[in-house]
PDB file of N, CA and C in Angstrom:
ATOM      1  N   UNK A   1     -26.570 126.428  16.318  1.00  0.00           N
ATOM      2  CA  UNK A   1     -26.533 125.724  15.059  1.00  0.00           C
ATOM      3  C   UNK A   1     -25.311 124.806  15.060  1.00  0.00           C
ATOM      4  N   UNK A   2     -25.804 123.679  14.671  1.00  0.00           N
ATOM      5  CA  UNK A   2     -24.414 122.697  14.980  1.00  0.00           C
ATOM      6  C   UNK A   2     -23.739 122.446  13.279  1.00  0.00           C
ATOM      7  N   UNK A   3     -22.603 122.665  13.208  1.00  0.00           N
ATOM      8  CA  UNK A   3     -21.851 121.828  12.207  1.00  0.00           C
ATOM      9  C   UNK A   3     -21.824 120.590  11.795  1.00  0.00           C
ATOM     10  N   UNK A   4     -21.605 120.435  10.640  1.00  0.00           N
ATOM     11  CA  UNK A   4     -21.451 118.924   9.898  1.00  0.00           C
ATOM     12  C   UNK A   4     -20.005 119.157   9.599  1.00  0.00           C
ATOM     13  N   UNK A   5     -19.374 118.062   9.782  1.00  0.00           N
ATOM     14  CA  UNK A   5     -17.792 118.269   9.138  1.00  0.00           C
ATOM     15  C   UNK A   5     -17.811 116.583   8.329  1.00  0.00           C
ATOM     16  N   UNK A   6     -17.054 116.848   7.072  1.00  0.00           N
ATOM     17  CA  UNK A   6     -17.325 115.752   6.055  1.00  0.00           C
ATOM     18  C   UNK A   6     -16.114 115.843   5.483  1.00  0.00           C
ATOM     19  N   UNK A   7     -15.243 114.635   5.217  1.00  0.00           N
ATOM     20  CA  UNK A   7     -14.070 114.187   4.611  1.00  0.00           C
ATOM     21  C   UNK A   7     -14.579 113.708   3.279  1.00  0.00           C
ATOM     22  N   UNK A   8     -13.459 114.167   2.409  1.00  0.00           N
ATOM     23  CA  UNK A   8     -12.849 113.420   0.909  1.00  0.00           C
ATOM     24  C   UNK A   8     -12.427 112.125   1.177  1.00  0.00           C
ATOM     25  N   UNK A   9     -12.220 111.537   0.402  1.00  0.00           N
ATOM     26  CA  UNK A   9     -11.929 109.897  -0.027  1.00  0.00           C
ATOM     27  C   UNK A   9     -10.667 109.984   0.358  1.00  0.00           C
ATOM     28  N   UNK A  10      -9.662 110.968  -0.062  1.00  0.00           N
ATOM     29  CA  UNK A  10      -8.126 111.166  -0.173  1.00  0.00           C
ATOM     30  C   UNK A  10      -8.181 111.459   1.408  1.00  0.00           C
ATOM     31  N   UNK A  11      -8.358 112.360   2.267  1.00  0.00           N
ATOM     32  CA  UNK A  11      -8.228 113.005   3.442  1.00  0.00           C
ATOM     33  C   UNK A  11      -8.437 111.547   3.990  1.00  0.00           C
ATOM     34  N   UNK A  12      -9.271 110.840   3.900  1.00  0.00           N
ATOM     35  CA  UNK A  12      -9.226 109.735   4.899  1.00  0.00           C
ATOM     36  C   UNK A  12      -8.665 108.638   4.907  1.00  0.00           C
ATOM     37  N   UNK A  13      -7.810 108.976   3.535  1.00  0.00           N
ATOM     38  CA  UNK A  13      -6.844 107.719   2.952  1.00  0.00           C
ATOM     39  C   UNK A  13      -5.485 108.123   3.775  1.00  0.00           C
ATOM     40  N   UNK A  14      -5.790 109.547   3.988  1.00  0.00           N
ATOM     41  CA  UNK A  14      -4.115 110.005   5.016  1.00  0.00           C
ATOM     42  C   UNK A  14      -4.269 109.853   5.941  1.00  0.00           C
ATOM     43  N   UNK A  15      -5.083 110.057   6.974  1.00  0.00           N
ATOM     44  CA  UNK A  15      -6.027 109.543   8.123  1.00  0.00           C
ATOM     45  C   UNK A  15      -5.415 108.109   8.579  1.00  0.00           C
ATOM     46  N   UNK A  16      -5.978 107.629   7.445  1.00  0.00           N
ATOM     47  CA  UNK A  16      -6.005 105.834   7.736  1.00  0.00           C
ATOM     48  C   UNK A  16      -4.452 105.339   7.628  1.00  0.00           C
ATOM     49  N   UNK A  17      -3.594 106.221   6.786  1.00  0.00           N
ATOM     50  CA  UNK A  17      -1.954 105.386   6.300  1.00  0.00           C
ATOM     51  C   UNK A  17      -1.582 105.717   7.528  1.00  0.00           C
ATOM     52  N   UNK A  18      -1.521 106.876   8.551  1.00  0.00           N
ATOM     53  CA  UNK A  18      -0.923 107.833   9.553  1.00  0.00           C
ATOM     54  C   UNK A  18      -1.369 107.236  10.352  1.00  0.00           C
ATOM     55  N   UNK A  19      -2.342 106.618  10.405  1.00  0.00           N
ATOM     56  CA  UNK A  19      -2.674 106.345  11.881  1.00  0.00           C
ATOM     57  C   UNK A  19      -3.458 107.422  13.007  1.00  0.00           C
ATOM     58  N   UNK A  20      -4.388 108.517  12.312  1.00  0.00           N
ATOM     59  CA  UNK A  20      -4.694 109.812  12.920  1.00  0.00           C
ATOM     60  C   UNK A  20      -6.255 109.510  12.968  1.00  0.00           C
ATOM     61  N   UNK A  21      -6.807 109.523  14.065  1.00  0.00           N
ATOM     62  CA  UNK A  21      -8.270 109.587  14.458  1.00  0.00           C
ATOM     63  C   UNK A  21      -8.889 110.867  13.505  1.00  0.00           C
ATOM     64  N   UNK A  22      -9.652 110.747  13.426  1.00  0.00           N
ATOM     65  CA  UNK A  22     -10.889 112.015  12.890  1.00  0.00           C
ATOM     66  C   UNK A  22     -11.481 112.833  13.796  1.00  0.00           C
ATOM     67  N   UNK A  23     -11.161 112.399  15.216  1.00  0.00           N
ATOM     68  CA  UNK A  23     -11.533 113.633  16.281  1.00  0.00           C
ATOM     69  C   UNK A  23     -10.040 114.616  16.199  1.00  0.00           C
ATOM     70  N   UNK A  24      -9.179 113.921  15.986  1.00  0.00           N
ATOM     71  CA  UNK A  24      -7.869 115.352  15.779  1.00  0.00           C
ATOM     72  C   UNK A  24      -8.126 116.443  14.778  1.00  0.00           C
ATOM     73  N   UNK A  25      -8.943 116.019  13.965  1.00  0.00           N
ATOM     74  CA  UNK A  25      -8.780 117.028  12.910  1.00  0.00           C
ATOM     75  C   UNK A  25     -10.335 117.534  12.987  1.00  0.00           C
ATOM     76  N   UNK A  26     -11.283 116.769  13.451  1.00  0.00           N
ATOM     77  CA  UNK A  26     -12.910 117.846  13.641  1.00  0.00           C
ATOM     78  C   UNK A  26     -12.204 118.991  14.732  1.00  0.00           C
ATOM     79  N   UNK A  27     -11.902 118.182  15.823  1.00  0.00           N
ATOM     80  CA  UNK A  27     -11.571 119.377  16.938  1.00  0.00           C
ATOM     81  C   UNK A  27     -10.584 120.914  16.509  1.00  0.00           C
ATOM     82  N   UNK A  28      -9.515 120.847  15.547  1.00  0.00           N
ATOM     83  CA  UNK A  28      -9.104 121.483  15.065  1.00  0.00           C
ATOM     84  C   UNK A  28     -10.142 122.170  13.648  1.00  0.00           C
ATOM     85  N   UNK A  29     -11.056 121.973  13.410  1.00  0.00           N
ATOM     86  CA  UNK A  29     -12.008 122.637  12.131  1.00  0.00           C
ATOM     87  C   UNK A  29     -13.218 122.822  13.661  1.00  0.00           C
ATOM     88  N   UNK A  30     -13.185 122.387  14.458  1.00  0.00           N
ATOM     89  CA  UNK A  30     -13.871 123.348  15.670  1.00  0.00           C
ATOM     90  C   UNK A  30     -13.650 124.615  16.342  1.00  0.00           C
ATOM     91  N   UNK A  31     -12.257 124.709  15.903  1.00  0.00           N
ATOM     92  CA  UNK A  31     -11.584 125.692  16.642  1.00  0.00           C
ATOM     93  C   UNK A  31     -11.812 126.523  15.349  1.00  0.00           C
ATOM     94  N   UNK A  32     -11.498 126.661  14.748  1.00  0.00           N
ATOM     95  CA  UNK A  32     -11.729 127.327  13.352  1.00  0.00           C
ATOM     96  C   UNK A  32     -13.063 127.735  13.300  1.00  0.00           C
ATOM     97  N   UNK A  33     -14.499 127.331  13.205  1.00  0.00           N
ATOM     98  CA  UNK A  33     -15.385 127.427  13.332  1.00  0.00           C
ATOM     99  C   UNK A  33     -16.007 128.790  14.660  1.00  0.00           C
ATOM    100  N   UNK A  34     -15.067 128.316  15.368  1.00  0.00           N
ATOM    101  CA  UNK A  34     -15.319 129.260  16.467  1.00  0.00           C
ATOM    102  C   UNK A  34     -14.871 130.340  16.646  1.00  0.00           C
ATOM    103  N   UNK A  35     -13.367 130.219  16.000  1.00  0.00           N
ATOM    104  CA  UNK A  35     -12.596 131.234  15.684  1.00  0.00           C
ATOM    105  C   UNK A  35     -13.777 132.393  14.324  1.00  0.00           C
ATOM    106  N   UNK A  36     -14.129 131.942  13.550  1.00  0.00           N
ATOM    107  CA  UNK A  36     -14.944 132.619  12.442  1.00  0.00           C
ATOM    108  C   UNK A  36     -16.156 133.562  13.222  1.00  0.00           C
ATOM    109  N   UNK A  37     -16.393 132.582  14.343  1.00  0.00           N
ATOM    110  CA  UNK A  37     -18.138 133.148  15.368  1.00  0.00           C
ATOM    111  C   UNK A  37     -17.307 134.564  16.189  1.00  0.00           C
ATOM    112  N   UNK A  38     -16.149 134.655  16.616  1.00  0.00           N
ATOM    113  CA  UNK A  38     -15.381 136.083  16.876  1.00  0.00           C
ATOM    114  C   UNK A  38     -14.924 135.409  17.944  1.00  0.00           C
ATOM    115  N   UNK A  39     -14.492 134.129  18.815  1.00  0.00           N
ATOM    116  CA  UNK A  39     -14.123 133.629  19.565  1.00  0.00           C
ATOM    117  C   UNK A  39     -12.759 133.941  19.444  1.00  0.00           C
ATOM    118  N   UNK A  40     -11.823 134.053  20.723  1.00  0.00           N
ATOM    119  CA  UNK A  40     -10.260 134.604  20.436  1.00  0.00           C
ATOM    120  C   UNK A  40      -9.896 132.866  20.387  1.00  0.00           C
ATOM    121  N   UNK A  41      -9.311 132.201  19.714  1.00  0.00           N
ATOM    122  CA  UNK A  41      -8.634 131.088  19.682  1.00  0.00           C
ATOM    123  C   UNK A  41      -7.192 130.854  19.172  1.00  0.00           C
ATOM    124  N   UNK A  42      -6.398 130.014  19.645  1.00  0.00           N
ATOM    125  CA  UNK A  42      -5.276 129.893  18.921  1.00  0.00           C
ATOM    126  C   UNK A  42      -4.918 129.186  17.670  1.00  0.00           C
ATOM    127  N   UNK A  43      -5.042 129.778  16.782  1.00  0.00           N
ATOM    128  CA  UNK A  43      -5.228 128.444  15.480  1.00  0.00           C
ATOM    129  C   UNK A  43      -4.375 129.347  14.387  1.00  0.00           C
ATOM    130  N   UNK A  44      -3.811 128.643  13.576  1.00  0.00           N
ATOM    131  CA  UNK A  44      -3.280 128.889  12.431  1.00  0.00           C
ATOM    132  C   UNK A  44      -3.866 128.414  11.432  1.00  0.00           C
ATOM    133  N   UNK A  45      -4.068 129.573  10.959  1.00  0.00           N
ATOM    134  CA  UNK A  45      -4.957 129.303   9.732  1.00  0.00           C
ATOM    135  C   UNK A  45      -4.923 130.208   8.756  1.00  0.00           C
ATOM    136  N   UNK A  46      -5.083 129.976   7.597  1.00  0.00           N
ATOM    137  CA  UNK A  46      -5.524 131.178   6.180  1.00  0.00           C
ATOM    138  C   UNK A  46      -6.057 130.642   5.072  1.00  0.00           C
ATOM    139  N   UNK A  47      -6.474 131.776   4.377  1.00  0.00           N
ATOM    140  CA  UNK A  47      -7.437 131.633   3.427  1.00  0.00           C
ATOM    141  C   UNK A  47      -6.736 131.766   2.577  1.00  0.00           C
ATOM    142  N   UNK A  48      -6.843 130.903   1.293  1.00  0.00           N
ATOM    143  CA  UNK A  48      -6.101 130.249   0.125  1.00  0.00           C
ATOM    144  C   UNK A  48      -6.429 131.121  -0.989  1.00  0.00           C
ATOM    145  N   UNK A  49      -5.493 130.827  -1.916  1.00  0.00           N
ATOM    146  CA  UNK A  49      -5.741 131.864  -3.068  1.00  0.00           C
ATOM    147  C   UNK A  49      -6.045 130.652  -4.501  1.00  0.00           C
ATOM    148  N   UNK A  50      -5.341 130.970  -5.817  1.00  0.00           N
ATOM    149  CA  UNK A  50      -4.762 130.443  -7.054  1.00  0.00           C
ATOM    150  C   UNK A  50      -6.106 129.259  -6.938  1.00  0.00           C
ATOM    151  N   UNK A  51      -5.534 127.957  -7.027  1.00  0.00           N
ATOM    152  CA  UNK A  51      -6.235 126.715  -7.415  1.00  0.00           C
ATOM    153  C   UNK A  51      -7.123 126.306  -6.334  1.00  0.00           C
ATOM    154  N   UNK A  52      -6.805 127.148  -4.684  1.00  0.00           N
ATOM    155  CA  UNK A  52      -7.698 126.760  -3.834  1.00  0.00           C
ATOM    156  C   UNK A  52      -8.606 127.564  -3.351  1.00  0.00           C
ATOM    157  N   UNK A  53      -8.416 128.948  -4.025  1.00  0.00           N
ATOM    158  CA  UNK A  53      -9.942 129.949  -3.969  1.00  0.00           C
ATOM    159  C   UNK A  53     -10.661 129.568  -3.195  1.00  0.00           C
ATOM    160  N   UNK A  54     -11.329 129.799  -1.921  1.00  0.00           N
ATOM    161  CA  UNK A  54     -12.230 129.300  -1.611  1.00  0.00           C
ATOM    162  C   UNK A  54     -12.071 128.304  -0.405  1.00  0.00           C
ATOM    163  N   UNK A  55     -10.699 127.967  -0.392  1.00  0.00           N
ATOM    164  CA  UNK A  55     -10.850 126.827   0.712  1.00  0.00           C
ATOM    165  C   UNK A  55      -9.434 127.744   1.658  1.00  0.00           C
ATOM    166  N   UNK A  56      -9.467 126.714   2.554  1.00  0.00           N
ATOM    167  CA  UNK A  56      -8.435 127.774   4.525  1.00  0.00           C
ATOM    168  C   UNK A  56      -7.904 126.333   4.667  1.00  0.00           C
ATOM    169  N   UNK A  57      -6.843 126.823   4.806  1.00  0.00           N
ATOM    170  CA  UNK A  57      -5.635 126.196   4.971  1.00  0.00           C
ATOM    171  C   UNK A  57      -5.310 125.659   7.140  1.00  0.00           C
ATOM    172  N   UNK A  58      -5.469 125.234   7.562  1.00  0.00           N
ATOM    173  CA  UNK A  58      -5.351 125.074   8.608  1.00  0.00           C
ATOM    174  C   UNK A  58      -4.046 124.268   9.084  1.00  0.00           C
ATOM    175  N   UNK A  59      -2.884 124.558   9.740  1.00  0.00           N
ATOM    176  CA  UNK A  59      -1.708 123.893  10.506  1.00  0.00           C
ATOM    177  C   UNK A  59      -2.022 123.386  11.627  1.00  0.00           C
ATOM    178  N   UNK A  60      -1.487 121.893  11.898  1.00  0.00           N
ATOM    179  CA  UNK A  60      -1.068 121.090  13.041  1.00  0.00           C
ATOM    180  C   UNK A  60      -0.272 120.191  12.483  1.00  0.00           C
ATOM    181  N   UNK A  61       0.724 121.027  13.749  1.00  0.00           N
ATOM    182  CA  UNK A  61       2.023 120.203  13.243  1.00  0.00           C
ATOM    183  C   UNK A  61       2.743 120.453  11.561  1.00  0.00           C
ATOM    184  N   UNK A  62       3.082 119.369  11.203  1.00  0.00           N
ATOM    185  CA  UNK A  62       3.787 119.423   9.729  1.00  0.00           C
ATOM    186  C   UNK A  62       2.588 118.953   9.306  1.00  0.00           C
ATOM    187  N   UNK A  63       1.956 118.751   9.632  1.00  0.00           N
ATOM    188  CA  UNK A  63       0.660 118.372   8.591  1.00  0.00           C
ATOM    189  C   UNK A  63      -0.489 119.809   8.437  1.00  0.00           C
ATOM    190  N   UNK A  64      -0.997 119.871   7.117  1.00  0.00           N
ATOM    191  CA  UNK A  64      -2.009 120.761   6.620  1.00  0.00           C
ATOM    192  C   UNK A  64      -3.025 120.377   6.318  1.00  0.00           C
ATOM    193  N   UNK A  65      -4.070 121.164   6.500  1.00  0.00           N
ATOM    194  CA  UNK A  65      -5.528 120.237   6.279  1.00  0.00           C
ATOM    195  C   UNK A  65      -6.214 121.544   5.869  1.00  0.00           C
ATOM    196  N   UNK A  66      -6.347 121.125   4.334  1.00  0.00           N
ATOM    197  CA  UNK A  66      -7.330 122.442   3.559  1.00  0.00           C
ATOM    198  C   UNK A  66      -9.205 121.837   3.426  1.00  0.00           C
ATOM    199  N   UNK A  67      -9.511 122.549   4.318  1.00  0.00           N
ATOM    200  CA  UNK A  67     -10.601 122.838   4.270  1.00  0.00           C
ATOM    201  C   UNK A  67     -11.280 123.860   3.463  1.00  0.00           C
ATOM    202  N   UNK A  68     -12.815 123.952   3.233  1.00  0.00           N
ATOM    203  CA  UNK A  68     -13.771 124.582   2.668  1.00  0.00           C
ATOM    204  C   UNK A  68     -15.309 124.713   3.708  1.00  0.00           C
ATOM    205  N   UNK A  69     -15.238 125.965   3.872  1.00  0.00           N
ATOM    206  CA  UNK A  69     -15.781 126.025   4.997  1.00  0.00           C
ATOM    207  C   UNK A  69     -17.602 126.954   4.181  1.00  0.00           C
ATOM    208  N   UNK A  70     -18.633 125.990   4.152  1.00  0.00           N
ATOM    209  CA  UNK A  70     -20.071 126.385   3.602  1.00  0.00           C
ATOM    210  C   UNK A  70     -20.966 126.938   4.400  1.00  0.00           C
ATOM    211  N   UNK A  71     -20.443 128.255   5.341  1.00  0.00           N
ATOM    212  CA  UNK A  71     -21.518 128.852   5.743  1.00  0.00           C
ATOM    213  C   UNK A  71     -22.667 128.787   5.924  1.00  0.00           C
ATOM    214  N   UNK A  72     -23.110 128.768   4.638  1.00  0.00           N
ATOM    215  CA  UNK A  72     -25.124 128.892   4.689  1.00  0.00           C
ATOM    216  C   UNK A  72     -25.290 127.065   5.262  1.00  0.00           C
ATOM    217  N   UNK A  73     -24.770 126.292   4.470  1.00  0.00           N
ATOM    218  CA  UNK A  73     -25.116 125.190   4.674  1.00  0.00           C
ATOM    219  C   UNK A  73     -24.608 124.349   6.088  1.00  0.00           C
ATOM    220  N   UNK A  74     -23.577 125.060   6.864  1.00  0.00           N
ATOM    221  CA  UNK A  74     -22.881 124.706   8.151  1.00  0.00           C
ATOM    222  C   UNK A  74     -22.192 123.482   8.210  1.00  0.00           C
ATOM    223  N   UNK A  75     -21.546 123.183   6.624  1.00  0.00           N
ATOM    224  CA  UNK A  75     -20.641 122.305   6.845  1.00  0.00           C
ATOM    225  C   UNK A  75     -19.275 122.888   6.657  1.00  0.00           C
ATOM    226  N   UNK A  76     -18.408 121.977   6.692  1.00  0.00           N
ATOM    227  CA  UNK A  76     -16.842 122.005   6.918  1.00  0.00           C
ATOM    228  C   UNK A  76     -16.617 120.790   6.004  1.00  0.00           C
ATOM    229  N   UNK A  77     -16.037 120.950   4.434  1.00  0.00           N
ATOM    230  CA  UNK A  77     -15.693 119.984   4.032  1.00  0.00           C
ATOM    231  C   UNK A  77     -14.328 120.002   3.829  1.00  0.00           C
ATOM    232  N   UNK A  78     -13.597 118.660   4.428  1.00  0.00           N
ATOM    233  CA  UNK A  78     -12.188 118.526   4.583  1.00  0.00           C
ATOM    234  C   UNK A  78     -11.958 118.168   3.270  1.00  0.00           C
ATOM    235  N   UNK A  79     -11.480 118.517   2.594  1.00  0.00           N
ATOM    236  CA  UNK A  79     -11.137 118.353   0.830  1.00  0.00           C
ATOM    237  C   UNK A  79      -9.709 117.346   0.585  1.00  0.00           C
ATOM    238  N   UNK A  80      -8.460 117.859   1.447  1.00  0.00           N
ATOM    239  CA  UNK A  80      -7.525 117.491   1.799  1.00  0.00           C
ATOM    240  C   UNK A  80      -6.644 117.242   2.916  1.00  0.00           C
ATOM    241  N   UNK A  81      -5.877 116.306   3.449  1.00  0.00           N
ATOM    242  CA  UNK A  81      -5.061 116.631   4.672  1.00  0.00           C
ATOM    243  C   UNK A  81      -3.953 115.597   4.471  1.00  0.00           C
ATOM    244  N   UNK A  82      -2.362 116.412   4.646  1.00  0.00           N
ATOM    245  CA  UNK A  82      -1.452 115.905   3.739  1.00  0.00           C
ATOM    246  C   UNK A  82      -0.185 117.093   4.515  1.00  0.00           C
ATOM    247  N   UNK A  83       1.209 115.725   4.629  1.00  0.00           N
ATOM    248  CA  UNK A  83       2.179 116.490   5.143  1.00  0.00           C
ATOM    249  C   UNK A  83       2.333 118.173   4.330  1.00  0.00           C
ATOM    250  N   UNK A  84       3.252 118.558   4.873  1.00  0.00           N
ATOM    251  CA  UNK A  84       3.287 120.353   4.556  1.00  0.00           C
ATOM    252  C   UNK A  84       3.860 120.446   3.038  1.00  0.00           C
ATOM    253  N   UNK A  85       4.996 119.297   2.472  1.00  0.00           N
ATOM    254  CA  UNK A  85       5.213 119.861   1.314  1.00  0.00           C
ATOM    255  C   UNK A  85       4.248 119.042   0.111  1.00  0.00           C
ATOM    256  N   UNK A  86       3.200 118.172   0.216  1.00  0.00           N
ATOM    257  CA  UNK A  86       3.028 117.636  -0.228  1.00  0.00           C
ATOM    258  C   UNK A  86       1.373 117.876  -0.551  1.00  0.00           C
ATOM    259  N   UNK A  87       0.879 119.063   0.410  1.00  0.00           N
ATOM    260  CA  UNK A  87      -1.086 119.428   1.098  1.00  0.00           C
ATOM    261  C   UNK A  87      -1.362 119.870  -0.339  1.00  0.00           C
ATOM    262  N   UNK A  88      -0.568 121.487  -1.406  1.00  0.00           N
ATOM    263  CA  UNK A  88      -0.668 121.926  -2.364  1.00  0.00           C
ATOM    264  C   UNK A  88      -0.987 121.845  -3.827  1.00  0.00           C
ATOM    265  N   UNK A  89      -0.274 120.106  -3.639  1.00  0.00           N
ATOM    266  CA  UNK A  89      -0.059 119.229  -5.074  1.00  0.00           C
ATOM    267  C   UNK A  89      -1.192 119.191  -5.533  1.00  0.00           C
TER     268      UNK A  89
END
């Protein structure tokens, strides 16, 4: 079963100011993905509480990229991605 991974308006507005391809950050919500299937991978990651219920927090680098990850439906929607003190706001 293959994944869909789908960006917010904002996530690709950080994307685009940074200068960061969209294969850096699928490949990293790949690893995640795989990591979930019981694959041993190296990834930092957790699952969010308060206002982001629901969505996983993923690290590279100083940058954070909160995802929401839809099971039944096999997407990965990137909601946000935004330096470390700034991902939360």
């Amino acid at each position: 079963m293959s994944w869909r991974v789908a960006f917010s308006s904002d996530a690709l507005k950080f994307l685009a100011r940074n200068s960061i391809g969209e294969e850096v950050i699928t490949e990293k919500v790949a690893e995640a993905i795989r990591m979930f299937q019981g694959e041993r991978v190296n990834i930092h990651i957790r699952k969010l509480g308060g206002k982001w219920e629901g969505f996983y927090r993923i690290r590279k680098g100083k940058a954070r990229i909160i995802v929401e990850f839809r099971f039944e439906d096999s997407l990965a929607y990137i909601e946000r991605i935004d330096w470390r003190g700034n991902a939360y706001k």
